[in-house]
C-alpha atoms as a PDB file:
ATOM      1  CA  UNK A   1     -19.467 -58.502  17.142  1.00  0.00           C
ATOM      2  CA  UNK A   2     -18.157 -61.806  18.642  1.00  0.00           C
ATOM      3  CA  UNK A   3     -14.943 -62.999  17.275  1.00  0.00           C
ATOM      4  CA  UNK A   4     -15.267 -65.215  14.357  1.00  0.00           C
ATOM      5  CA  UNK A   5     -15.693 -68.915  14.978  1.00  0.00           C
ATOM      6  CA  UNK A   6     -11.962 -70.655  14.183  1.00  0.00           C
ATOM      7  CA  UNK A   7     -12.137 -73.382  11.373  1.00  0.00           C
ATOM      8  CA  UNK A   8      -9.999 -76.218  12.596  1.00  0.00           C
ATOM      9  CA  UNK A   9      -8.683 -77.372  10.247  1.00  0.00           C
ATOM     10  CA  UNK A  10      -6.266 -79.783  12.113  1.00  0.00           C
ATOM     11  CA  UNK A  11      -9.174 -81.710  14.117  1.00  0.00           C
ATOM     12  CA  UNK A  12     -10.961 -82.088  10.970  1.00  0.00           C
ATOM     13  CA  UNK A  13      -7.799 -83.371   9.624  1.00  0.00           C
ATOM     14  CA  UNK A  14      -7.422 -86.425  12.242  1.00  0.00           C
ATOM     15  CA  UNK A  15     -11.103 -87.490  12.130  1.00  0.00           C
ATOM     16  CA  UNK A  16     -10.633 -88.214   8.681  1.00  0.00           C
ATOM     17  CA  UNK A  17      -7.250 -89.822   8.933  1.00  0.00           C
ATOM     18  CA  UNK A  18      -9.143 -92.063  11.199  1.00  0.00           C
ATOM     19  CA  UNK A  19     -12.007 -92.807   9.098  1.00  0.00           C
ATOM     20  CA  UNK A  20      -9.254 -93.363   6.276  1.00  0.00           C
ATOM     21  CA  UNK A  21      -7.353 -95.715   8.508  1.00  0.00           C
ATOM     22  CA  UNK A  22     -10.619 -97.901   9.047  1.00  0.00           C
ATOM     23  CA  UNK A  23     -11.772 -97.532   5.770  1.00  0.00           C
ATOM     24  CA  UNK A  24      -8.224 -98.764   4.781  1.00  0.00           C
ATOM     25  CA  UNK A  25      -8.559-102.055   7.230  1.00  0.00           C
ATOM     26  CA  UNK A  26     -12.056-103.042   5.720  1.00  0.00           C
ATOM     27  CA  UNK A  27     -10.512-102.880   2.515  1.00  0.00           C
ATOM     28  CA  UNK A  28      -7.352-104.786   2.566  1.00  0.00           C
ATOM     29  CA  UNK A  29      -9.508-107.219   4.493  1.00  0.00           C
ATOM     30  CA  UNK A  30     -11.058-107.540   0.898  1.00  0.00           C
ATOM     31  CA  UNK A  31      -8.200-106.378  -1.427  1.00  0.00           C
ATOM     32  CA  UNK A  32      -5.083-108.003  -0.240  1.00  0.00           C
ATOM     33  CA  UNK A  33      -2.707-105.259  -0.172  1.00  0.00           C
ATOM     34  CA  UNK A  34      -2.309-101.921   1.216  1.00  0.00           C
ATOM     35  CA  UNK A  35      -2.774 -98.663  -0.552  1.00  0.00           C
ATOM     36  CA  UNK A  36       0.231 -97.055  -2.203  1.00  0.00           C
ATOM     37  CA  UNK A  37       1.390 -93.231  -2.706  1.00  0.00           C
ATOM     38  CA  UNK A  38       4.595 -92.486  -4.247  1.00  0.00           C
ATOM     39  CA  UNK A  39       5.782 -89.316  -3.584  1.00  0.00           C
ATOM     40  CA  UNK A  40       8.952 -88.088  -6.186  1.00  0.00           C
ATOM     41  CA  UNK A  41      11.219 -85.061  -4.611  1.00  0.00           C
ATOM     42  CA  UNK A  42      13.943 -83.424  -6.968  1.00  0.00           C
ATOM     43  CA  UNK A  43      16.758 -81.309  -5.107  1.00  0.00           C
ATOM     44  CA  UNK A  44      17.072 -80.251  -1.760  1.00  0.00           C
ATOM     45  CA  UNK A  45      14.439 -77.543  -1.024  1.00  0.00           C
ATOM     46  CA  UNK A  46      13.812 -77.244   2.734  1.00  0.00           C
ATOM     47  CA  UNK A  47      11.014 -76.630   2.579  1.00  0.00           C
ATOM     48  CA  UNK A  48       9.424 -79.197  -0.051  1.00  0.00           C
ATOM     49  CA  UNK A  49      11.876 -82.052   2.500  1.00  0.00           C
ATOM     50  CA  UNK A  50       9.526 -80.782   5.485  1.00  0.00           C
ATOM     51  CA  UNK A  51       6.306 -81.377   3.612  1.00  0.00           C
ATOM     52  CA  UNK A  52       7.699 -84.654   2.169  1.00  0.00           C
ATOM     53  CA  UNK A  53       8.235 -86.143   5.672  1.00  0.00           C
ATOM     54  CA  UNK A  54       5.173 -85.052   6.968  1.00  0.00           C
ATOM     55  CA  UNK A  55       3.028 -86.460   3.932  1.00  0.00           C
ATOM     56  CA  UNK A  56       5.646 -89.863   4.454  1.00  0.00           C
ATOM     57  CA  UNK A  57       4.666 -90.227   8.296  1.00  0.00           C
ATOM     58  CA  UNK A  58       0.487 -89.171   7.252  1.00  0.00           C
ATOM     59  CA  UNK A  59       0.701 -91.894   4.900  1.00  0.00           C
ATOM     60  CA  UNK A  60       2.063 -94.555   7.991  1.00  0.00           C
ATOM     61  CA  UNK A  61      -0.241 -93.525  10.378  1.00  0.00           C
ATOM     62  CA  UNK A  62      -3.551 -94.685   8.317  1.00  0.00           C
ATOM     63  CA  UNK A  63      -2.108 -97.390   6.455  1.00  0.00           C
ATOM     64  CA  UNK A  64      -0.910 -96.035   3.240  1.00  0.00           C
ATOM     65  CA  UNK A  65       2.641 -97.791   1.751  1.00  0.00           C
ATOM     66  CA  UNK A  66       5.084 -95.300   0.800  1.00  0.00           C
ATOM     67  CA  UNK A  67       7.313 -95.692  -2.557  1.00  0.00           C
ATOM     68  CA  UNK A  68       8.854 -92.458  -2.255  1.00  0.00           C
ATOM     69  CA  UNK A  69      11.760 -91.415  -4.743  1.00  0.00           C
ATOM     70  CA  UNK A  70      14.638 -88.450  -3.382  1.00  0.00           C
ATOM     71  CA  UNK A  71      16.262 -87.601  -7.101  1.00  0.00           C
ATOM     72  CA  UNK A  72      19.170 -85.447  -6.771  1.00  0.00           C
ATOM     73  CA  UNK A  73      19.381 -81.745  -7.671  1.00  0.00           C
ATOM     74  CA  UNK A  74      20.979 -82.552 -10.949  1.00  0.00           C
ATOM     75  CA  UNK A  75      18.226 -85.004 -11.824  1.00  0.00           C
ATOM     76  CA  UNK A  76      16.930 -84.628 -15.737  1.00  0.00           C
ATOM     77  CA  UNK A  77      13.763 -84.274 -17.130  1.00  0.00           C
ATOM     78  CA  UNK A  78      14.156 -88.117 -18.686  1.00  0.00           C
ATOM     79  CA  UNK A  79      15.079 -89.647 -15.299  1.00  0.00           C
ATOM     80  CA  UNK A  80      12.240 -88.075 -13.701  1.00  0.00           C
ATOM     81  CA  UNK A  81       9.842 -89.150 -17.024  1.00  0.00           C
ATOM     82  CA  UNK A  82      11.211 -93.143 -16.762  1.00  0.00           C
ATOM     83  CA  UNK A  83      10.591 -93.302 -12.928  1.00  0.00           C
ATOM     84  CA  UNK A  84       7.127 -91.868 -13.586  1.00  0.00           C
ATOM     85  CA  UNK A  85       6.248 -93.980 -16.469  1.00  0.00           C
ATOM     86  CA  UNK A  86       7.312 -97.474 -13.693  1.00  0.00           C
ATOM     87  CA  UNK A  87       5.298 -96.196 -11.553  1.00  0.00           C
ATOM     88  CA  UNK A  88       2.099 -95.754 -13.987  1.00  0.00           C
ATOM     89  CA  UNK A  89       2.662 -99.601 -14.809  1.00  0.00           C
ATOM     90  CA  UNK A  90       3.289-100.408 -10.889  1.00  0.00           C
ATOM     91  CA  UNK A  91      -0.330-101.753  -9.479  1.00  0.00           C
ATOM     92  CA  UNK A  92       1.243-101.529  -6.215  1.00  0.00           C
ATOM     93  CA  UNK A  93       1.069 -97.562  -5.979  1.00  0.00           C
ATOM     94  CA  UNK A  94      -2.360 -95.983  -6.121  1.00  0.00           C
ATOM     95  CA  UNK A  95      -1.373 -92.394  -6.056  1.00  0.00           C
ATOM     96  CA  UNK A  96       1.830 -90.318  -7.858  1.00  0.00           C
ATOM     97  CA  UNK A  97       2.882 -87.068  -6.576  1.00  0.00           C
ATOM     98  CA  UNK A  98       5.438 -84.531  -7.785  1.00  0.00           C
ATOM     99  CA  UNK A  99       6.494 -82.316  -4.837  1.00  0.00           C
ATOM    100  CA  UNK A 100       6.751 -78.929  -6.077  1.00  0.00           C
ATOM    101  CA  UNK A 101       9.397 -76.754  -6.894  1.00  0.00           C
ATOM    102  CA  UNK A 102      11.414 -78.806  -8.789  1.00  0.00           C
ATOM    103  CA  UNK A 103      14.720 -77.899  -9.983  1.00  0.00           C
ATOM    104  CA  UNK A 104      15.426 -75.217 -12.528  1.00  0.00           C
ATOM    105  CA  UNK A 105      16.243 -77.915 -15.005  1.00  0.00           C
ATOM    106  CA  UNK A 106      13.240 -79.416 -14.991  1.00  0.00           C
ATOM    107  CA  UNK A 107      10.361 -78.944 -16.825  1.00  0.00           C
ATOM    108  CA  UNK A 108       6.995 -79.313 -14.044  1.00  0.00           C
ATOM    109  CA  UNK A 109       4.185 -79.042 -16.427  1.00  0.00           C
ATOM    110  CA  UNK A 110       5.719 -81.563 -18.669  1.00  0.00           C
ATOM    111  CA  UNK A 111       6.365 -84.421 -15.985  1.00  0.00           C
ATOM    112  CA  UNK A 112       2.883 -83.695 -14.019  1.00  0.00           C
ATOM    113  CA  UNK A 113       1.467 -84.480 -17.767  1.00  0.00           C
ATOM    114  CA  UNK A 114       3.481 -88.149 -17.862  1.00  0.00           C
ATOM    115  CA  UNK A 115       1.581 -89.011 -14.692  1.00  0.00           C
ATOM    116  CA  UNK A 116      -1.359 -91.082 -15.267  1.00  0.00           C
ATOM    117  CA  UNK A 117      -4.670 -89.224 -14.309  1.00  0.00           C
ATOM    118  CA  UNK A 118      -6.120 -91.749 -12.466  1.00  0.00           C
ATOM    119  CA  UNK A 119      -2.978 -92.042 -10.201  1.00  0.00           C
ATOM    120  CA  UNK A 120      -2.818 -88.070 -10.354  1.00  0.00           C
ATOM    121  CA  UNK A 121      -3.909 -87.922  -6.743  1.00  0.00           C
ATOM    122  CA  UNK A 122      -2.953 -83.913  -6.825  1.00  0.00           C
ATOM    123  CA  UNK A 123      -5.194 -83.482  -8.931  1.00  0.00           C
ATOM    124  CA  UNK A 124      -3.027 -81.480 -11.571  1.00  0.00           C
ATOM    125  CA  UNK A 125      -3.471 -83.495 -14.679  1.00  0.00           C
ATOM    126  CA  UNK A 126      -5.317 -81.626 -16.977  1.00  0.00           C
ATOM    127  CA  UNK A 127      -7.903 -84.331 -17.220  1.00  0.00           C
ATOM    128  CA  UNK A 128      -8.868 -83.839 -14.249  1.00  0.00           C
ATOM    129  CA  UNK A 129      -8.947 -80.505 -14.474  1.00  0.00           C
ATOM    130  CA  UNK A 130     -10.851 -80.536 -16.914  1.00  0.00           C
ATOM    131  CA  UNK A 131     -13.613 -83.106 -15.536  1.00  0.00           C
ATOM    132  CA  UNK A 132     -13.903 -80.173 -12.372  1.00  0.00           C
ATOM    133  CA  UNK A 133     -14.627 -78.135 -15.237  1.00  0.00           C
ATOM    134  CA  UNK A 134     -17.482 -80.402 -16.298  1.00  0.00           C
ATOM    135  CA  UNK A 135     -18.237 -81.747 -12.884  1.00  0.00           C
ATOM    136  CA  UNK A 136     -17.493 -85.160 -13.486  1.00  0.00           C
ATOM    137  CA  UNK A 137     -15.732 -87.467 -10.968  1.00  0.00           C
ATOM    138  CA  UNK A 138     -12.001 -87.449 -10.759  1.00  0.00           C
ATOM    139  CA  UNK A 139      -9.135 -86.438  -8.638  1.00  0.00           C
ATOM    140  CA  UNK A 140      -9.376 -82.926  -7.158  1.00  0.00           C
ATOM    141  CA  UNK A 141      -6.389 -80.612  -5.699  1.00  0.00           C
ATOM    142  CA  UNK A 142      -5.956 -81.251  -2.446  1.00  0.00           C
ATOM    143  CA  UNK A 143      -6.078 -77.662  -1.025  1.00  0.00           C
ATOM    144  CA  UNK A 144      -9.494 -76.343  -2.543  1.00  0.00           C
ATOM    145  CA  UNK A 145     -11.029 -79.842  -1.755  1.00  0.00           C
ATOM    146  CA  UNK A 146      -9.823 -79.263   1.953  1.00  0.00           C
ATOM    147  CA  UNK A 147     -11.340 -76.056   2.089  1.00  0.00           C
ATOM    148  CA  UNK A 148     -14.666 -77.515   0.784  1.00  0.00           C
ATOM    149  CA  UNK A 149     -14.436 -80.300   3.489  1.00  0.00           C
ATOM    150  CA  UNK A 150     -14.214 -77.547   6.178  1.00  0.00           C
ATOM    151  CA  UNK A 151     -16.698 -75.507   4.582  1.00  0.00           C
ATOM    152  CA  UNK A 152     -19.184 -78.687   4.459  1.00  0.00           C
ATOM    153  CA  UNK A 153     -17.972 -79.661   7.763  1.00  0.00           C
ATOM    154  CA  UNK A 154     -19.078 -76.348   9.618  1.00  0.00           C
ATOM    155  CA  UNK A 155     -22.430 -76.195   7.811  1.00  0.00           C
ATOM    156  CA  UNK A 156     -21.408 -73.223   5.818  1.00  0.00           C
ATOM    157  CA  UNK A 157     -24.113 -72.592   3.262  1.00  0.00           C
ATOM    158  CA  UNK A 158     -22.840 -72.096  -0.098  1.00  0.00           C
ATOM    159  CA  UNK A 159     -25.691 -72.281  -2.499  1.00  0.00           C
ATOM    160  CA  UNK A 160     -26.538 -68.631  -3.525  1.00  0.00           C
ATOM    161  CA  UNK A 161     -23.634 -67.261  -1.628  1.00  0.00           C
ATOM    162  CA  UNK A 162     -21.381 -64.535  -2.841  1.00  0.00           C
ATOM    163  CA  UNK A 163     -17.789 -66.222  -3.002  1.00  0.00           C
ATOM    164  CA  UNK A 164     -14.347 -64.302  -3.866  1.00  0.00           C
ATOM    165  CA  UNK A 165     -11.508 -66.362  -4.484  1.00  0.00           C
ATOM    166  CA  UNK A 166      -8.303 -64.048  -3.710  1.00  0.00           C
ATOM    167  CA  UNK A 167      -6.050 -65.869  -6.088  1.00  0.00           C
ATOM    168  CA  UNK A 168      -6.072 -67.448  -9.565  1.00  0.00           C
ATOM    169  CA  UNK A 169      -3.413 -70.084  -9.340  1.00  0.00           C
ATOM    170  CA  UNK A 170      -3.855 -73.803 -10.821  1.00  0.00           C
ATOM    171  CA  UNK A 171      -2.828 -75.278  -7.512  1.00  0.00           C
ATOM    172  CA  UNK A 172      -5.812 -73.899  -5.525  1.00  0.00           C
ATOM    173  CA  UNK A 173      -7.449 -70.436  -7.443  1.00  0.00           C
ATOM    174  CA  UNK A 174      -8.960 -71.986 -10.307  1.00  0.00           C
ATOM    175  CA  UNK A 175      -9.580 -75.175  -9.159  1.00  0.00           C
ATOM    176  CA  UNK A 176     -11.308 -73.982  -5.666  1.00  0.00           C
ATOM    177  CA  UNK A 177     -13.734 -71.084  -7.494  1.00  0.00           C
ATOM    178  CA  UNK A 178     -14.810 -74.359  -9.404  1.00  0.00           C
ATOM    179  CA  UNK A 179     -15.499 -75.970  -6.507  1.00  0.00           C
ATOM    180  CA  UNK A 180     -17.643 -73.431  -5.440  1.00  0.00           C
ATOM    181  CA  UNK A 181     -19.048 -72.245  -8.585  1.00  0.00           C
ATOM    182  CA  UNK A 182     -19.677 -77.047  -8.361  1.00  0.00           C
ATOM    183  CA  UNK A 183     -22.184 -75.779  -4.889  1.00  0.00           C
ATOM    184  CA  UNK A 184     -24.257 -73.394  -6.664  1.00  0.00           C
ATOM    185  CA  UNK A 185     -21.949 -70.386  -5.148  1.00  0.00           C
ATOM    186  CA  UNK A 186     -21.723 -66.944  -7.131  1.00  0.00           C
ATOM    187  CA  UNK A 187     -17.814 -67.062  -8.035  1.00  0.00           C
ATOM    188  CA  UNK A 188     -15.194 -64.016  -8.521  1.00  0.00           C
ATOM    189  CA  UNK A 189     -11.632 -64.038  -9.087  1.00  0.00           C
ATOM    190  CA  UNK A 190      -9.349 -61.845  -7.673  1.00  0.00           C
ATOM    191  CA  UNK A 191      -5.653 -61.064  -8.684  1.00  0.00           C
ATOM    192  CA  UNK A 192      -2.531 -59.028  -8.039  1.00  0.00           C
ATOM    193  CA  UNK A 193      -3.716 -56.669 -10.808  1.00  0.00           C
ATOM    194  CA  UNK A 194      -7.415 -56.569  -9.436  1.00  0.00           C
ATOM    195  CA  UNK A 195      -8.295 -52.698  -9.084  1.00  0.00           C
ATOM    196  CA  UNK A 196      -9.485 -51.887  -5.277  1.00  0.00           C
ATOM    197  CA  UNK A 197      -9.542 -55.331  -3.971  1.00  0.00           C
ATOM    198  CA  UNK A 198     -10.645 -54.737  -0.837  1.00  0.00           C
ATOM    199  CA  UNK A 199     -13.989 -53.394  -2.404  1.00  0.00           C
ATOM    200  CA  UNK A 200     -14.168 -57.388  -3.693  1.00  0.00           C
ATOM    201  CA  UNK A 201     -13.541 -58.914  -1.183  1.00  0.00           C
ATOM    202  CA  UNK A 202     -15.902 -56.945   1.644  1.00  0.00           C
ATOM    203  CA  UNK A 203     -18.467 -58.647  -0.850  1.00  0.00           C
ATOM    204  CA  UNK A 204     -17.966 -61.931   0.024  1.00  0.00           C
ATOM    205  CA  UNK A 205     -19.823 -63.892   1.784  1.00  0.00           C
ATOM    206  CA  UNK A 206     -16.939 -67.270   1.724  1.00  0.00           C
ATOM    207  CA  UNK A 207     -13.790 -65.108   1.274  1.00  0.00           C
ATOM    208  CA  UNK A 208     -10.805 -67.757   0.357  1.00  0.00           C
ATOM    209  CA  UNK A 209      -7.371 -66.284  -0.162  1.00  0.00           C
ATOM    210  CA  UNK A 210      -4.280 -68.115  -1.934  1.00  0.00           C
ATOM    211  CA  UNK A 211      -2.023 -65.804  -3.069  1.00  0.00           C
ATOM    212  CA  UNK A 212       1.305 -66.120  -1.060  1.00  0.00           C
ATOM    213  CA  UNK A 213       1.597 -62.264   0.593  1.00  0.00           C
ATOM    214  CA  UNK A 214       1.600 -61.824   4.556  1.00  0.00           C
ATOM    215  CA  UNK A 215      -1.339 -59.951   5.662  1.00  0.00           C
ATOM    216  CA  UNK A 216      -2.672 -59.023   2.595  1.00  0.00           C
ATOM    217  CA  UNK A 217      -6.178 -58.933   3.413  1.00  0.00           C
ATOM    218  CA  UNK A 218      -6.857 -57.473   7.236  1.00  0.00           C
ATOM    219  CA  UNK A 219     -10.589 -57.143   8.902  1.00  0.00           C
ATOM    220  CA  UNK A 220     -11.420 -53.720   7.436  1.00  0.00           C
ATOM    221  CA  UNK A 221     -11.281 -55.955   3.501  1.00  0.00           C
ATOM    222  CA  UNK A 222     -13.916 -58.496   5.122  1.00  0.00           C
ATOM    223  CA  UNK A 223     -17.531 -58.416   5.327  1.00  0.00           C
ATOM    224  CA  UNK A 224     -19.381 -58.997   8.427  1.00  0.00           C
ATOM    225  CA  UNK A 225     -20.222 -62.902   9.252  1.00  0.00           C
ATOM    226  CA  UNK A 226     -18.006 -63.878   6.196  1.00  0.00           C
ATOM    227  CA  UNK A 227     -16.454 -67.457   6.114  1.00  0.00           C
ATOM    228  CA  UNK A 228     -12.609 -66.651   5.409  1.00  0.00           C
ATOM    229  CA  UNK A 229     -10.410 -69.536   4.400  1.00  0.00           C
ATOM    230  CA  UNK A 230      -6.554 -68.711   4.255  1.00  0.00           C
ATOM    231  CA  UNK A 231      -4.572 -70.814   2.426  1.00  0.00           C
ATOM    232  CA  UNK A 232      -1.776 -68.641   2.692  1.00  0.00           C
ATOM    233  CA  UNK A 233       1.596 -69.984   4.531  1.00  0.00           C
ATOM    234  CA  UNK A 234       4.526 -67.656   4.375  1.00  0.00           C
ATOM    235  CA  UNK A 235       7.253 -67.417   6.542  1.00  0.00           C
ATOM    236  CA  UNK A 236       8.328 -64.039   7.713  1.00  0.00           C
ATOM    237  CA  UNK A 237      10.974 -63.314  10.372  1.00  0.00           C
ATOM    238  CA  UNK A 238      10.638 -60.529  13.083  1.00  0.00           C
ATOM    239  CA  UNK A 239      12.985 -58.070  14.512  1.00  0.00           C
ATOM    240  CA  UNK A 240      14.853 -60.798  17.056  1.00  0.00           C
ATOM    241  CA  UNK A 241      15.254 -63.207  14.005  1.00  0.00           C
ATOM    242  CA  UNK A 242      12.184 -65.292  14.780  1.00  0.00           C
ATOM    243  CA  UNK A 243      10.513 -66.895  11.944  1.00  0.00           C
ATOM    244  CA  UNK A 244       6.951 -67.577  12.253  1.00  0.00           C
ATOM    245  CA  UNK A 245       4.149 -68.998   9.896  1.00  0.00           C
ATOM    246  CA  UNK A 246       1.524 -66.323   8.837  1.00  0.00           C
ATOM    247  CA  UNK A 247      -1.149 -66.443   6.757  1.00  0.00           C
ATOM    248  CA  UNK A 248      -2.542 -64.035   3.462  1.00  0.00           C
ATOM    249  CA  UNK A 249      -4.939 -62.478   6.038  1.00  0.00           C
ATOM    250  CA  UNK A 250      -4.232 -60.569   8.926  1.00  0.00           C
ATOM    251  CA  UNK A 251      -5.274 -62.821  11.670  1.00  0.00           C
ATOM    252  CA  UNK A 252      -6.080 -60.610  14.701  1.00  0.00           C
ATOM    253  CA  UNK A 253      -7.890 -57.851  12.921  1.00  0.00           C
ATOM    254  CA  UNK A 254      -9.697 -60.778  10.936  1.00  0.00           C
ATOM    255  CA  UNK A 255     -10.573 -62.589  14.406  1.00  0.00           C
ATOM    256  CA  UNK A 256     -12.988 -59.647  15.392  1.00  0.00           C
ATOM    257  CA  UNK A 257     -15.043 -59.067  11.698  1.00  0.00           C
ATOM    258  CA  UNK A 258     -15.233 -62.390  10.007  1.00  0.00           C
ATOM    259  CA  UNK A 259     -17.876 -65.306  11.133  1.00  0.00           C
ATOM    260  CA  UNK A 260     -15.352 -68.033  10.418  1.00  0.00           C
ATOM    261  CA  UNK A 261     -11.672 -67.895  10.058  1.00  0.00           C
ATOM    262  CA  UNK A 262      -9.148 -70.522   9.215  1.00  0.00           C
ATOM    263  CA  UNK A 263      -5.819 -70.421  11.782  1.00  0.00           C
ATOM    264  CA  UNK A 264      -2.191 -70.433   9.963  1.00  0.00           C
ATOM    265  CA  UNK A 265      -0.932 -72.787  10.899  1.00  0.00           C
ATOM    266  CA  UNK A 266      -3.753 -75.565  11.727  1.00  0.00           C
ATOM    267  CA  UNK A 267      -6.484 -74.455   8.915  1.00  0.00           C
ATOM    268  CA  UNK A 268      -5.826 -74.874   5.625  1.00  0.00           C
ATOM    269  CA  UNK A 269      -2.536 -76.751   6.145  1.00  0.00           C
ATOM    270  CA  UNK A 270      -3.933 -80.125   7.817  1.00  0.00           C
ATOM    271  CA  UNK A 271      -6.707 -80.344   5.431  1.00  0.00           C
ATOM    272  CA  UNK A 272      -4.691 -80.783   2.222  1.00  0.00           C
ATOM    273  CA  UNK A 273      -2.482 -83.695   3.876  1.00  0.00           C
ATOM    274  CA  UNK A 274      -5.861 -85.039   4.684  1.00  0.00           C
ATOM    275  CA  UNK A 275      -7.112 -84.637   1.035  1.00  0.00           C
ATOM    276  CA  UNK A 276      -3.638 -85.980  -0.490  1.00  0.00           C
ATOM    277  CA  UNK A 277      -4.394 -89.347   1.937  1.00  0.00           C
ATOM    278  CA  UNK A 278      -8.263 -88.974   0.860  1.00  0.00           C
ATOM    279  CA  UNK A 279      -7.298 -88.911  -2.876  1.00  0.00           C
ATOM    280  CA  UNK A 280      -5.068 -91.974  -2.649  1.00  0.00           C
ATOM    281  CA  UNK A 281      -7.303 -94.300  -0.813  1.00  0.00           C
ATOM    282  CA  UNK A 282     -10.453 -93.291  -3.322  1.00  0.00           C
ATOM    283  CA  UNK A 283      -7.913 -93.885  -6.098  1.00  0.00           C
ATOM    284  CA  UNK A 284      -6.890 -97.536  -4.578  1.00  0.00           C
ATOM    285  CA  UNK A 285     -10.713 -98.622  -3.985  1.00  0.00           C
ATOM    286  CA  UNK A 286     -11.433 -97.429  -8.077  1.00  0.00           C
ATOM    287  CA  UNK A 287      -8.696 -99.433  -9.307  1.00  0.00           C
ATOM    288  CA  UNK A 288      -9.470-102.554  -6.749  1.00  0.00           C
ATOM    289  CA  UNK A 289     -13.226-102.246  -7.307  1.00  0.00           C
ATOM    290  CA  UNK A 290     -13.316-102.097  -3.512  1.00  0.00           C
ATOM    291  CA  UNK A 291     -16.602 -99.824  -1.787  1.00  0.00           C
END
């Protein structure tokens, strides 16, 4: 079989940052000010710093105002709560996100619930989660909806298709097997407590997995052809103290069964910045009555 066709995520990623950034120009042109994301980071996780920069210099790039708040590891739940609450009454910022893991302290579900839903451009709020549920309009998570865009933007079929989503988190489980289930797919959701997983999963014909674990799923867990999206980033370290990004699938024994396969990094990873900046500007052109 020929090796599967990669899904790139990253090149997808910068076409739509450009059509953002234009659709951004044509807009001000019309609205007077720029969109605005404010992006609120508690501690000093390494990790969540990396991912705040790179959503920061995203943002510049097409045109997108940053009112980013650094609170500091000791930060409470009310100081968190009040800046959230400005920002819902700011018509300057479009978009709210709370970079997650927040401090120990903190309570997560209870501040992503004091951020309005229409500025909930993560697409947490359980409004909006529960207008995917109904397919209505609204702000979608970022990942799933990047996945989608890849699907679409390969001219995967979906309608009819046997779909396994590896994964049943509120981030990107739940809210991507109702994406799917949105295209007419045939949904199932796997677990850590799903009994002989790799029976699932050589099922699907869109295989998507999200559940944090370095090579969990390898070629001989994948069906022929299938479309495998890996949302998976985890950092292990090898024997000479390397550290290196891999993804929930096994990659090279992947590469030689699947149709298409998502990279780690450059798949998944791209296309949720993409979504976040996607989210923001459709959020901005609701609340300006812009096209």
């Amino acid at each position: 079989m020929c090796p599967a066709q990669i899904l790139d995520g990253k090149a997808l990623a910068q076409q739509i940052r450009q059509q953002l950034k234009e659709r951004i120009l044509a807009c001000q042109a019309l609205g007077g000010r720029p969109p605005g994301l404010a992006v609120l980071m508690a501690g000093n996780h390494p990790a969540s710093a990396v991912y705040v920069r790179n959503k920061e210099r995203a943002c510049a790039q097409v045109g997108i105002t940053s009112f980013g708040t650094h609170f500091p590891a000791q930060v409470t739940q009310d100081e968190v709560a009040t800046k959230i609450a400005q920002l819902n009454q700011d018509d300057r910022v479009d978009g709210i996100l709370l970079q997650l893991p927040v401090p120990e302290q903190l309570d997560a579900i209870g501040l992503l619930y004091e951020i309005d839903a229409d500025k909930d451009v993560d697409g947490l709020h359980p409004l909006n989660l529960g207008r995917l549920v109904r397919s209505e309009p609204g702000l979608q998570s970022c990942t799933p909806a990047g996945a989608m865009r890849l699907l679409k933007a390969y001219d995967i079929p979906l309608p009819g298709k046997r779909a396994v989503v590896v994964g049943r988190s509120i981030l990107v489980g739940k809210p991507m097997a109702l994406m799917l289930l949105a295209e007419n797919a045939t949904v199932a959701i796997a677990h850590s407590r799903t009994e002989n997983l790799a029976d699932l999963t050589r099922s699907a014909d869109i295989l998507v997995a999200a559940v944090g674990r370095p090579g969990l799923i390898g070629g001989e867990a994948i069906k022929p052809g299938a479309a495998v999206i890996d949302v998976g980033i985890n950092r292990v370290v090898d024997e000479a103290g390397q550290e290196t990004l891999v993804g929930d699938v096994d990659f090279a024994s992947a590469a030689g069964v699947a149709g298409f396969l998502t990279p780690v990094p450059g798949g998944a990873g791209p296309m949720t910045v993409a979504m976040l900046l996607q989210n923001t500007v459709d959020s901005y052109c609701r609340r300006l009555n812009l096209p």
